[in-house]
N, C-alpha and C. Protein backbone atom coordinates (compact mmCIF):
# COMPACT_ATOMS: atom_id res chain seq x y z
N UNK A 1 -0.64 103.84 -4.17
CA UNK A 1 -1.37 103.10 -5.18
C UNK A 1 -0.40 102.55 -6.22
N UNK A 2 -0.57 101.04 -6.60
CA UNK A 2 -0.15 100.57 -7.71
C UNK A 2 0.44 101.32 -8.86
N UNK A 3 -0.66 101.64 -9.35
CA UNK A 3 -1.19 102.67 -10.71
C UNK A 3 -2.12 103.61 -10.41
N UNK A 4 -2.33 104.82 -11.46
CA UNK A 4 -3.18 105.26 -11.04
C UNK A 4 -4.66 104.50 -11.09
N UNK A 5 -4.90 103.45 -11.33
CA UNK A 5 -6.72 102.65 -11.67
C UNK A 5 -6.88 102.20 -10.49
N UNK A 6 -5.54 101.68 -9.96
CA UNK A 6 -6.26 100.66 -8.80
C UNK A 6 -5.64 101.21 -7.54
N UNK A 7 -6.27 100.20 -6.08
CA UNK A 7 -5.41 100.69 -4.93
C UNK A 7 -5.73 99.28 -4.40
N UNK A 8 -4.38 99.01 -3.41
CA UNK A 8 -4.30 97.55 -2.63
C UNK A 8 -4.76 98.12 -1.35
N UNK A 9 -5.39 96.30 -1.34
CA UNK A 9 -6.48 96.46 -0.44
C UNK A 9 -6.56 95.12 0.16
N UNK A 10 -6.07 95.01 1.76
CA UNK A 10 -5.77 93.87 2.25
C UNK A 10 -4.44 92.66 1.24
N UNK A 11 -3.79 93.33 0.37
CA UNK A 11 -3.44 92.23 -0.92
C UNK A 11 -4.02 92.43 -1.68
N UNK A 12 -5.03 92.82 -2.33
CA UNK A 12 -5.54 92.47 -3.37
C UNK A 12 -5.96 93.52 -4.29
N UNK A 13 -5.41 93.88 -5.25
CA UNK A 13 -5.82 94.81 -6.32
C UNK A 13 -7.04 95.58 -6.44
N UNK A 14 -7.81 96.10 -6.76
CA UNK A 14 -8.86 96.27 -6.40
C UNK A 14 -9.10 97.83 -7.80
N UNK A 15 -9.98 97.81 -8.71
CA UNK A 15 -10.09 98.59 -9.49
C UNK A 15 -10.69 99.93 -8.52
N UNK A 16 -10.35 100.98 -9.03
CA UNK A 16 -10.45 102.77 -8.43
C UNK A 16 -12.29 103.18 -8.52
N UNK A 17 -12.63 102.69 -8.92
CA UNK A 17 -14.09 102.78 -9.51
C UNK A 17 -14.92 102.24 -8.08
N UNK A 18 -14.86 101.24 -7.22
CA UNK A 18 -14.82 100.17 -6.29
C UNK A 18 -14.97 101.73 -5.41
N UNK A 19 -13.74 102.78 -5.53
CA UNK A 19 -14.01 103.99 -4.01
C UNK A 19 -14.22 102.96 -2.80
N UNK A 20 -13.13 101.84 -2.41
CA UNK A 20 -12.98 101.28 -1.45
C UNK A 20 -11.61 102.60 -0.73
N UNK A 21 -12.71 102.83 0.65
CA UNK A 21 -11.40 103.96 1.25
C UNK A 21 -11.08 102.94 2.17
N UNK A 22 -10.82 103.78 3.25
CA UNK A 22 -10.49 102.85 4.78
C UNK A 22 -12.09 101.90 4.92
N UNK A 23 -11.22 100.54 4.74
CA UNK A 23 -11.78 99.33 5.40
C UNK A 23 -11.78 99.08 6.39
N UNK A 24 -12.30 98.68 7.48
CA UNK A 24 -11.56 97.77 8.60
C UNK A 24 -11.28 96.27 8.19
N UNK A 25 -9.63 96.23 8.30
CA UNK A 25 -9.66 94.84 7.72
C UNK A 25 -8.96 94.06 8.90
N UNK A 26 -9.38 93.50 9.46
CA UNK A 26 -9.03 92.55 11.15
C UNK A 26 -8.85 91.07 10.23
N UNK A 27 -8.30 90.17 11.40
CA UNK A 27 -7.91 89.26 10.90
C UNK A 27 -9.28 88.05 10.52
N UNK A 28 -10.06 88.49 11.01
CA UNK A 28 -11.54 87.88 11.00
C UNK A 28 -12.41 88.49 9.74
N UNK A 29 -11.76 89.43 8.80
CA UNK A 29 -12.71 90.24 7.62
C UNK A 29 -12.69 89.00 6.48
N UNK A 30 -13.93 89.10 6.03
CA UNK A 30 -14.29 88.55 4.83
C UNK A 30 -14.28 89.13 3.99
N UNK A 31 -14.53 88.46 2.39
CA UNK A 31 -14.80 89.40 1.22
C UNK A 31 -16.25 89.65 1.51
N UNK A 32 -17.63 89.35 2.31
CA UNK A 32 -18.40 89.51 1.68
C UNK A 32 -18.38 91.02 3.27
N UNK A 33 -18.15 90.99 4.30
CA UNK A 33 -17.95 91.70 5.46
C UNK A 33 -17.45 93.30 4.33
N UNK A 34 -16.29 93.14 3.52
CA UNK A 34 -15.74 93.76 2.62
C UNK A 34 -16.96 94.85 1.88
N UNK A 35 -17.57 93.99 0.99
CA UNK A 35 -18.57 94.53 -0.04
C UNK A 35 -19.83 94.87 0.88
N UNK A 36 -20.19 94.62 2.06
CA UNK A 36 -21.20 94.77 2.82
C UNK A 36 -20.94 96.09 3.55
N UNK A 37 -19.33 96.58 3.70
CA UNK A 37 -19.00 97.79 4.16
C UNK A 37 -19.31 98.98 3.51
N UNK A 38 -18.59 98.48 1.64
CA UNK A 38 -18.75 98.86 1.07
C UNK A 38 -19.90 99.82 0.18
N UNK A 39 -20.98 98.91 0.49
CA UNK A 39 -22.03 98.74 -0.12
C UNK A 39 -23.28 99.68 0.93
N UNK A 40 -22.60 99.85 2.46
CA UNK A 40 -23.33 100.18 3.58
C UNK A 40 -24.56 101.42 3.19
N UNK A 41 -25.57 101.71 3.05
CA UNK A 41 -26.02 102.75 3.10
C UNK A 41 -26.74 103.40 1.70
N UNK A 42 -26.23 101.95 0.41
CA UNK A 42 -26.76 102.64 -0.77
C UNK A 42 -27.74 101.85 -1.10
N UNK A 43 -28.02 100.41 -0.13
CA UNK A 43 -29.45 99.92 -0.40
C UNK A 43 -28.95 98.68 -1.03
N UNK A 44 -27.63 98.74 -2.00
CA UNK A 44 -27.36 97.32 -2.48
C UNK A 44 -26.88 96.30 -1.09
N UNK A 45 -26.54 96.83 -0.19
CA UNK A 45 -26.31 95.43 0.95
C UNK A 45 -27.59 94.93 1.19
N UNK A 46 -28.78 95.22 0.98
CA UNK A 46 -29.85 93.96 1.58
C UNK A 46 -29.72 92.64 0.72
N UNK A 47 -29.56 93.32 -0.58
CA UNK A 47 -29.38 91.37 -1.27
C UNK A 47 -28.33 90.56 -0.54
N UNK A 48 -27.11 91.48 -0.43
CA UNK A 48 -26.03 90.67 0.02
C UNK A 48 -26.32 90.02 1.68
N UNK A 49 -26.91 90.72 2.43
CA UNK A 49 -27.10 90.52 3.61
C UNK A 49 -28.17 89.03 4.02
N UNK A 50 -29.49 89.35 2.85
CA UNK A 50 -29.88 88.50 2.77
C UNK A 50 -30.22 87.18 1.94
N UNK A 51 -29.06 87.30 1.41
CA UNK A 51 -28.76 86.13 0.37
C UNK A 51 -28.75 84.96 0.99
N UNK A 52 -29.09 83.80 0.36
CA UNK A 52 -28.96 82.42 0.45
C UNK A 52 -28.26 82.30 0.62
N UNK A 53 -26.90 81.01 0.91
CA UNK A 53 -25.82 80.60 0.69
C UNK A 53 -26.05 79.97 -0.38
N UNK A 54 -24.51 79.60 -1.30
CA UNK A 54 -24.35 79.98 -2.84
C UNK A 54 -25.11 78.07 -2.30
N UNK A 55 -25.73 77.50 -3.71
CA UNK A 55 -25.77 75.80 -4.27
C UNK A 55 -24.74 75.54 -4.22
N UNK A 56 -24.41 74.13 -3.56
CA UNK A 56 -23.02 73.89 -3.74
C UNK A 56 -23.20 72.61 -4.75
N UNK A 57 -22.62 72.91 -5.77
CA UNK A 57 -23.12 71.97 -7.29
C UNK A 57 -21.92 71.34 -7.38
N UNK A 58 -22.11 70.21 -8.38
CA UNK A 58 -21.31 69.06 -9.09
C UNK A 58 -21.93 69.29 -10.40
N UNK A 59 -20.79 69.34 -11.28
CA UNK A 59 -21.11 68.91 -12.66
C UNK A 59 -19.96 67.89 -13.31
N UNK A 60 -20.95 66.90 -13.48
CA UNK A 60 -20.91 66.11 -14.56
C UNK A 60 -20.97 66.13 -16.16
N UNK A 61 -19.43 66.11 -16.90
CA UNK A 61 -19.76 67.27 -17.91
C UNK A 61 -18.33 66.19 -18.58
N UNK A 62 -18.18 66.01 -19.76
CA UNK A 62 -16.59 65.58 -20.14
C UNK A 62 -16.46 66.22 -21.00
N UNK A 63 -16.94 67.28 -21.94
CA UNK A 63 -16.38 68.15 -22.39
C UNK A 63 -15.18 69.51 -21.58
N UNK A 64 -14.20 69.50 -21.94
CA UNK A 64 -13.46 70.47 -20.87
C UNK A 64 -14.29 72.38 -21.30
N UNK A 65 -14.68 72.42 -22.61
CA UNK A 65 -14.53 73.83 -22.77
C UNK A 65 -16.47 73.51 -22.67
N UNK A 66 -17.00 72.91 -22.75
CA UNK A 66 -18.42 73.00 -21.88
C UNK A 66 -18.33 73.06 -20.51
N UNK A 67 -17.71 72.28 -19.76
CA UNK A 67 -17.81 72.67 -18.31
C UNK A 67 -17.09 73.70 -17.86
N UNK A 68 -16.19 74.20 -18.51
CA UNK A 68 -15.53 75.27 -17.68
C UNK A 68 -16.26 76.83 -18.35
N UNK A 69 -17.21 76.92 -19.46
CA UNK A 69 -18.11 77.87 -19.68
C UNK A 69 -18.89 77.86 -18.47
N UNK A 70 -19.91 76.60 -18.39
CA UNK A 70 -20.98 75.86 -17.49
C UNK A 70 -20.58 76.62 -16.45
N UNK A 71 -19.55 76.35 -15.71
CA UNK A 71 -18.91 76.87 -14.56
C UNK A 71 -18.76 78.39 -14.34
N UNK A 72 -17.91 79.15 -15.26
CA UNK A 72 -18.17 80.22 -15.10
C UNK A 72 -19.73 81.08 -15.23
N UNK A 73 -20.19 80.68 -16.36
CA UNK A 73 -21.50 81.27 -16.36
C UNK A 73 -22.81 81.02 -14.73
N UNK A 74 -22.14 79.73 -14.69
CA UNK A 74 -22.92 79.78 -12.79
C UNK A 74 -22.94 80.39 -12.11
N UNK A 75 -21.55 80.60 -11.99
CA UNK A 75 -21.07 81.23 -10.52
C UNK A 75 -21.28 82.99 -11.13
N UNK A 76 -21.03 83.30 -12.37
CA UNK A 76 -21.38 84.74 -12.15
C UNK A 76 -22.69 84.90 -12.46
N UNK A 77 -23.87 84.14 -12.88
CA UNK A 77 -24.96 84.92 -12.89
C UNK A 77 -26.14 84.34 -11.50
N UNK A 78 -25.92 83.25 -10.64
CA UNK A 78 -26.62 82.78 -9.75
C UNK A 78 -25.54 82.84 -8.43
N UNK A 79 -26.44 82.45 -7.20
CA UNK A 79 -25.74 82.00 -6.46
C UNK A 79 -25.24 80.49 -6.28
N UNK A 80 -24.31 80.07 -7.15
CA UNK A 80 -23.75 78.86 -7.36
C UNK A 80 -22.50 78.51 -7.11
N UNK A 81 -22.08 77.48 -6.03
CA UNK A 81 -20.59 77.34 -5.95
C UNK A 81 -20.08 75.82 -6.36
N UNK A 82 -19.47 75.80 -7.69
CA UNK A 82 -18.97 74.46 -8.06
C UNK A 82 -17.85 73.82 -7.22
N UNK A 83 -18.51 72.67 -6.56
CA UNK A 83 -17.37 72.35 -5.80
C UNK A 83 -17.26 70.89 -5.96
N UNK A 84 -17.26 70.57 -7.29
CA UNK A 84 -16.79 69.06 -7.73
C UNK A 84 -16.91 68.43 -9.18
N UNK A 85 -16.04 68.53 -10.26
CA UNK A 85 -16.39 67.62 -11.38
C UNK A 85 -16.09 66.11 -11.47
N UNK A 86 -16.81 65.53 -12.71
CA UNK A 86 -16.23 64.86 -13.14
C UNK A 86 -16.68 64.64 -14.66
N UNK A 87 -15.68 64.10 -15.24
CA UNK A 87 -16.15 63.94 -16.96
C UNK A 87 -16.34 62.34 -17.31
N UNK A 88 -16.43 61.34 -16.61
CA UNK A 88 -16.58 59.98 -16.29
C UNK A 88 -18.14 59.45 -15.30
N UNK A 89 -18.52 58.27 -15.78
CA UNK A 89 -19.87 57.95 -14.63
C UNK A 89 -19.16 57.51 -13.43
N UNK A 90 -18.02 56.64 -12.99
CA UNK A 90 -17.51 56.27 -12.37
C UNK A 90 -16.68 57.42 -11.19
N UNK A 91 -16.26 58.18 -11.82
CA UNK A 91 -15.98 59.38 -10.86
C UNK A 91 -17.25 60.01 -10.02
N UNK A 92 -18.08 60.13 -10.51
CA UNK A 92 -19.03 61.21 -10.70
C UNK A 92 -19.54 60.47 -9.63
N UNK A 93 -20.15 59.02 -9.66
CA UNK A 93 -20.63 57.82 -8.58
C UNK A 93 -20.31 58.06 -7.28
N UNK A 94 -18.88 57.79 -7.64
CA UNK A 94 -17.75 57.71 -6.46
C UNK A 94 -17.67 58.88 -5.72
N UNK A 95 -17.74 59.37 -5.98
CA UNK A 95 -17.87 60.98 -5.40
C UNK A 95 -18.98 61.27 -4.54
N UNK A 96 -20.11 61.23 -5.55
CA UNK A 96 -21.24 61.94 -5.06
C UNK A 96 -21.75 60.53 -3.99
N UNK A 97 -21.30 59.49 -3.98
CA UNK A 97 -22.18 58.89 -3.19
C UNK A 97 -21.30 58.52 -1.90
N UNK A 98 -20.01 59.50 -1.76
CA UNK A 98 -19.44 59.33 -0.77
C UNK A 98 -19.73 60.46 0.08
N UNK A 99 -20.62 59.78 1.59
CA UNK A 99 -21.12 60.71 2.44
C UNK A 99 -20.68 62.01 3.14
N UNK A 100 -19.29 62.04 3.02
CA UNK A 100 -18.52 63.20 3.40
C UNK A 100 -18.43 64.53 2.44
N UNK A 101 -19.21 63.91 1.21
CA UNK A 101 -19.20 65.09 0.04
C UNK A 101 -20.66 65.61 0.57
N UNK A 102 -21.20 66.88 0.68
CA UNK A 102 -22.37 67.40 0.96
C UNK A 102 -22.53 68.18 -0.59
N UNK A 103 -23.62 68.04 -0.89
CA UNK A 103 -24.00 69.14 -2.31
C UNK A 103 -25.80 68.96 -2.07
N UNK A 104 -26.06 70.37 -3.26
CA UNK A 104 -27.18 70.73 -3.06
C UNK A 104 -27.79 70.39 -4.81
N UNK A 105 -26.58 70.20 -5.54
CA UNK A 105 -27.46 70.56 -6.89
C UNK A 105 -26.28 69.69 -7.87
N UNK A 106 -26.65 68.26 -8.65
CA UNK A 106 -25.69 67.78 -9.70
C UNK A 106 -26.55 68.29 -10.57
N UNK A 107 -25.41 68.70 -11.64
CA UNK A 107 -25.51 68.69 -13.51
C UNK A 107 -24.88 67.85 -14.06
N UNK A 108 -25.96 66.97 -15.05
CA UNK A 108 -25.71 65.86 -15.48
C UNK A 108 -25.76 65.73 -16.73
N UNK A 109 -24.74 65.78 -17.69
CA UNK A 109 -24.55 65.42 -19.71
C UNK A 109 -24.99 63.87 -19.65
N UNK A 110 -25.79 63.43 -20.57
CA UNK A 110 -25.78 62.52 -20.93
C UNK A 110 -24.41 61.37 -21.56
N UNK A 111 -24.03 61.98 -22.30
CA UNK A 111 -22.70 61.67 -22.71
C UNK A 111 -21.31 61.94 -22.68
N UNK A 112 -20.77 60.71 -21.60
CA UNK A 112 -19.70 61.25 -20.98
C UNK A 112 -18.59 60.46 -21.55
N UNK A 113 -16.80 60.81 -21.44
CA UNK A 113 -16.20 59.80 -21.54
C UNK A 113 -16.01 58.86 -21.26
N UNK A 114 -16.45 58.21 -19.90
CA UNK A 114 -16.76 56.49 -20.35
C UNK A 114 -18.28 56.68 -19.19
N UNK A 115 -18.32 55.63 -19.58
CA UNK A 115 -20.05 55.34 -18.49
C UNK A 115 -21.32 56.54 -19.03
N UNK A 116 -21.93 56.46 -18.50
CA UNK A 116 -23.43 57.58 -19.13
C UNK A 116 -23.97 58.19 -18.07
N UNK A 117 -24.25 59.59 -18.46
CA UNK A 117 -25.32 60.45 -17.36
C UNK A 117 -26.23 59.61 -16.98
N UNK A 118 -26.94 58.42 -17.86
CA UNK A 118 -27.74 57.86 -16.85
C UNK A 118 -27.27 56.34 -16.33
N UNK A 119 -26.31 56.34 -16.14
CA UNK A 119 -25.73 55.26 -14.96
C UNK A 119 -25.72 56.50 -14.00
N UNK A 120 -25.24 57.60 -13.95
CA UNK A 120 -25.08 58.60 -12.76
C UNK A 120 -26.57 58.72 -12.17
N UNK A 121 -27.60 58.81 -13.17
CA UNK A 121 -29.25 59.24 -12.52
C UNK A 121 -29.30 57.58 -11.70
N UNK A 122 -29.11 56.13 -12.40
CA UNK A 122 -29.65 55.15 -11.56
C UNK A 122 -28.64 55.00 -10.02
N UNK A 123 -27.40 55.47 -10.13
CA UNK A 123 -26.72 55.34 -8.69
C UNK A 123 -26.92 56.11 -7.77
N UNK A 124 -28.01 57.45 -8.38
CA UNK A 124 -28.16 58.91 -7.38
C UNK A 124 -29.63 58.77 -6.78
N UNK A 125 -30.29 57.81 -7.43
CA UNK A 125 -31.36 57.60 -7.36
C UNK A 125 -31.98 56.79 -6.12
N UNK A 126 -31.78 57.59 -5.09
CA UNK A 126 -31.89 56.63 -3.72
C UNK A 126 -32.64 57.71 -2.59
N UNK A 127 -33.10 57.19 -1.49
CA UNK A 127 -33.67 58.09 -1.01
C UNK A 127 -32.85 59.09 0.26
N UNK A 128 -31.72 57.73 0.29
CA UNK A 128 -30.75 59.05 1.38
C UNK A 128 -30.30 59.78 0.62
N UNK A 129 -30.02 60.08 -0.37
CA UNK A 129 -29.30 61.26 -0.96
C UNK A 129 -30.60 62.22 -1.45
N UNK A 130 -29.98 63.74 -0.76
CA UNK A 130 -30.93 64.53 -0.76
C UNK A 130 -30.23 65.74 -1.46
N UNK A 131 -30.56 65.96 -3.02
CA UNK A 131 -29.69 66.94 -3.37
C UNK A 131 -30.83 67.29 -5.05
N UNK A 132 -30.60 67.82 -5.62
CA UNK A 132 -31.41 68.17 -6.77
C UNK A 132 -30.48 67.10 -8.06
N UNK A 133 -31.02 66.76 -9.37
CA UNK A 133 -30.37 66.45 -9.93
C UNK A 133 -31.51 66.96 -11.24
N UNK A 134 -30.22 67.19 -11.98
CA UNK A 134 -30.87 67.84 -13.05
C UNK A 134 -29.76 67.12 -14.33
N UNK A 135 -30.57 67.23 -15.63
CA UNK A 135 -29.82 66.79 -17.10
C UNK A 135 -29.54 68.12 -17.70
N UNK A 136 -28.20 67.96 -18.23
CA UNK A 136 -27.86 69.17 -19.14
C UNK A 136 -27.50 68.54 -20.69
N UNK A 137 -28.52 68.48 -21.81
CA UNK A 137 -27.86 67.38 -22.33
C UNK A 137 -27.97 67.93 -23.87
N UNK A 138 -27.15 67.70 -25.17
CA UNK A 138 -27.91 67.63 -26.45
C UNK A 138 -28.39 66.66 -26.67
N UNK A 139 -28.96 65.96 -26.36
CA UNK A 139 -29.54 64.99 -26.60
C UNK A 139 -30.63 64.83 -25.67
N UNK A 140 -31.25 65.75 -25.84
CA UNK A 140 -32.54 65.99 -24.95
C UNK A 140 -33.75 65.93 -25.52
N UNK A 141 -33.99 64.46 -26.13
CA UNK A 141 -35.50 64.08 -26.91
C UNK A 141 -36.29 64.02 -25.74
N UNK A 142 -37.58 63.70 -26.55
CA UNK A 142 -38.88 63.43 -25.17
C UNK A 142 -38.71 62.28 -24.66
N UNK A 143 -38.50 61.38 -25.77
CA UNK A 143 -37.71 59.68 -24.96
C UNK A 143 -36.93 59.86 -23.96
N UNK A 144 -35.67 60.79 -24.24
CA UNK A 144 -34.96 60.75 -23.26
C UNK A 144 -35.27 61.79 -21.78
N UNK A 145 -35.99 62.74 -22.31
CA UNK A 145 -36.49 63.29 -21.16
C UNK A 145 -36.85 62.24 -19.78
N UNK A 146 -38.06 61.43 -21.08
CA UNK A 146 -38.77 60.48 -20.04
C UNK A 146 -37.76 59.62 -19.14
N UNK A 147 -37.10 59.53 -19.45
CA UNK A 147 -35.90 58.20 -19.18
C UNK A 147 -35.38 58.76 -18.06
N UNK A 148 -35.00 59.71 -18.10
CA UNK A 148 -34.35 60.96 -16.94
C UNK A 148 -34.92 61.16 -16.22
N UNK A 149 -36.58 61.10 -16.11
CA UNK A 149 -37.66 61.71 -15.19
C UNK A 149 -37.78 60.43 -14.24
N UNK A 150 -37.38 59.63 -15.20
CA UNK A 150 -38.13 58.15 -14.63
C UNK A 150 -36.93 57.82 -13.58
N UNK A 151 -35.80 58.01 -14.03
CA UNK A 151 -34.51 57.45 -13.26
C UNK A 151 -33.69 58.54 -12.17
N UNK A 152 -34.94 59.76 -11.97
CA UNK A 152 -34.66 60.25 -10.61
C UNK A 152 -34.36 61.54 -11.08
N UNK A 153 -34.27 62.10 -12.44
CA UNK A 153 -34.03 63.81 -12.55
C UNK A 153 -34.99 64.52 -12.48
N UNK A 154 -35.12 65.78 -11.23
CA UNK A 154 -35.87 66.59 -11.20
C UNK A 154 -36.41 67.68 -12.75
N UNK A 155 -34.99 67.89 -13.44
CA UNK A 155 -35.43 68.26 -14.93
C UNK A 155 -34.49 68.06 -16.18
N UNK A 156 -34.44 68.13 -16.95
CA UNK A 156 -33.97 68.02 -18.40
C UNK A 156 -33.61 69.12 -18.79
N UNK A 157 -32.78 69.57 -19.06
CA UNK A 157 -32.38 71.03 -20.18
C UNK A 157 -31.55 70.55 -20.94
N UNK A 158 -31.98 71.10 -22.06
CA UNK A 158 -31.19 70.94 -23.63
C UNK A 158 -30.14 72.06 -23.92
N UNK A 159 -29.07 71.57 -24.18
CA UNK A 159 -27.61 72.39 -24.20
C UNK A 159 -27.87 73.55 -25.07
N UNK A 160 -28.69 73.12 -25.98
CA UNK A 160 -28.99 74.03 -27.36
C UNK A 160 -29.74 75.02 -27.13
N UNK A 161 -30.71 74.77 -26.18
CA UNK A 161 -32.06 76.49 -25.92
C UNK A 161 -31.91 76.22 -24.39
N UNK A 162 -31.73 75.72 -23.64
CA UNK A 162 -32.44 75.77 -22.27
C UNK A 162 -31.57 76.93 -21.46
N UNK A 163 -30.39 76.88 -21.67
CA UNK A 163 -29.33 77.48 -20.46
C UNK A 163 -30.14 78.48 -20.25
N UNK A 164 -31.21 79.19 -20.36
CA UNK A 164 -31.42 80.45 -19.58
C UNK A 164 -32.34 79.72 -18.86
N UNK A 165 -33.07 78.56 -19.05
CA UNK A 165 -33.88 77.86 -17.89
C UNK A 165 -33.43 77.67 -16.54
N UNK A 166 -31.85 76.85 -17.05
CA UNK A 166 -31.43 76.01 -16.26
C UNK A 166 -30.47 77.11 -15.12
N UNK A 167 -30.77 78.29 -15.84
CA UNK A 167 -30.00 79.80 -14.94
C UNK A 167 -31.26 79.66 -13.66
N UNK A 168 -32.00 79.97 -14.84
CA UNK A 168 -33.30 80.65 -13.69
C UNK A 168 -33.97 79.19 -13.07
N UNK A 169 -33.69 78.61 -13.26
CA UNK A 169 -33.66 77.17 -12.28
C UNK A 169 -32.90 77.11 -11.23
N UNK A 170 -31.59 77.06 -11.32
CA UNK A 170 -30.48 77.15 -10.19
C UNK A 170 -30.78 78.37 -9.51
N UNK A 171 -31.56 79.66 -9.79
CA UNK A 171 -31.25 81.00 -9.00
C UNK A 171 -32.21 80.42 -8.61
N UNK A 172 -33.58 79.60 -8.81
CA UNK A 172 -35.19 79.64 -7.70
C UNK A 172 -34.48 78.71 -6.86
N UNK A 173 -33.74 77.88 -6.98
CA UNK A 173 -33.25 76.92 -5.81
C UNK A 173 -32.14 77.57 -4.83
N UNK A 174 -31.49 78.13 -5.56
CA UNK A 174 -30.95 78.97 -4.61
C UNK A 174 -31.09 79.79 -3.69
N UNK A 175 -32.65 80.37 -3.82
CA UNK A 175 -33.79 81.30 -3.27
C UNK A 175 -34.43 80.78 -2.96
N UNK A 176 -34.25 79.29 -2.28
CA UNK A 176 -35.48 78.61 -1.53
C UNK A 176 -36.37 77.73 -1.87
N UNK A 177 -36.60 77.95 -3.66
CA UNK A 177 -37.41 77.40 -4.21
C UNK A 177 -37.31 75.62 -4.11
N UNK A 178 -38.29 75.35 -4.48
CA UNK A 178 -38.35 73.35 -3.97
C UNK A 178 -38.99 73.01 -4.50
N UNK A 179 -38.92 71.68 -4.76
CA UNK A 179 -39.85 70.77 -5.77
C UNK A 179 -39.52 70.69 -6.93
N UNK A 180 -39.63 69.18 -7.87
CA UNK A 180 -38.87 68.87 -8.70
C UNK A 180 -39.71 69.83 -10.25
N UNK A 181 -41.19 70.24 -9.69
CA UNK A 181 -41.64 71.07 -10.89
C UNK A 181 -41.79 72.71 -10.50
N UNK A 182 -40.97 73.02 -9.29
CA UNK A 182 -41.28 74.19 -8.89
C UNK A 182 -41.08 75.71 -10.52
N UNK A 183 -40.42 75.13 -11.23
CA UNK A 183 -40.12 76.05 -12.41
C UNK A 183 -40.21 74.97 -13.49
N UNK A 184 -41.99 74.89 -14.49
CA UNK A 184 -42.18 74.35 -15.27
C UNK A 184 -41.69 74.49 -16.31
């Protein structure tokens, strides 16, 4: 062992608390194969076993220390995997409307460094693209709600109160849930 706290494990550090003993670790082991070993027998592997696969999200965000909160707070409290920014409408376009990108879920600021969250809602706004789109915005009046609803966002959350919505929004979609009012 390292130290006495931790013990390596395949490479990787691993805190003493964990009571990871003998793994089988083959060249085919995963982390989740890992925690599913781990986990065998105390009742916590059925979530893991039968979990969704994570949202694979885009956020649209040009603040750096908002999106990289945004980001972390995703991925550790839902099943969410960020796998694309941009802080521009023109990136964000370009991206998402190039067919080789697959996603399940954009987050969209109204106000970005150049171009606007809603140039991003009128270019996403089509019927081959099949993905959720949602507003994350301060500037989340009822005007602008409407504007958002109208130009293709499934919902609106306000930066200021919503984030525990827009949690338990991303976890019902992640869990299957559907429909643009499935969580009023």
């Amino acid at each position: 062992m390292p130290d006495g706290g931790t013990k390596l494990v395949t490479g990787i550090l691993q805190p003493s608390f964990l009571n990871i003993s003998t793994v089988s670790c083959g060249p085919h082991s995963t982390p989740d194969a890992l925690l599913q070993s781990h986990y065998a027998g105390s009742g916590a592997n059925e979530s893991i076993a039968t979990a969704m696969p994570p949202l694979k999200t885009y956020i649209v965000e040009d603040s750096p220390v908002i999106r990289e909160s945004l980001i972390a707070t995703l991925e550790e409290l839902v099943p969410v995997q960020v796998i694309g920014t941009a802080e521009d409408e023109s990136t964000a376009v370009q991206w998402l409307t190039d067919a080789s990108h697959a996603v399940d879920l954009v987050i969209v600021d109204i106000f970005l460094k150049s171009g606007s969250g809603l140039g991003v809602l009128r270019a996403l706004h089509t019927p081959t693209l099949h993905h959720k789109l949602v507003v994350l915005s301060n500037y989340a009046t009822q005007d602008m709600r409407r504007k958002c609803l109208d130009l293709g966002a499934d919902r609106v959350f306000d930066k200021s109160n919503d984030i525990d919505a827009l949690i338990t929004y991303c976890d019902h979609l992640a869990n299957g849930g559907t429909g643009p009012g499935a969580l009023a």
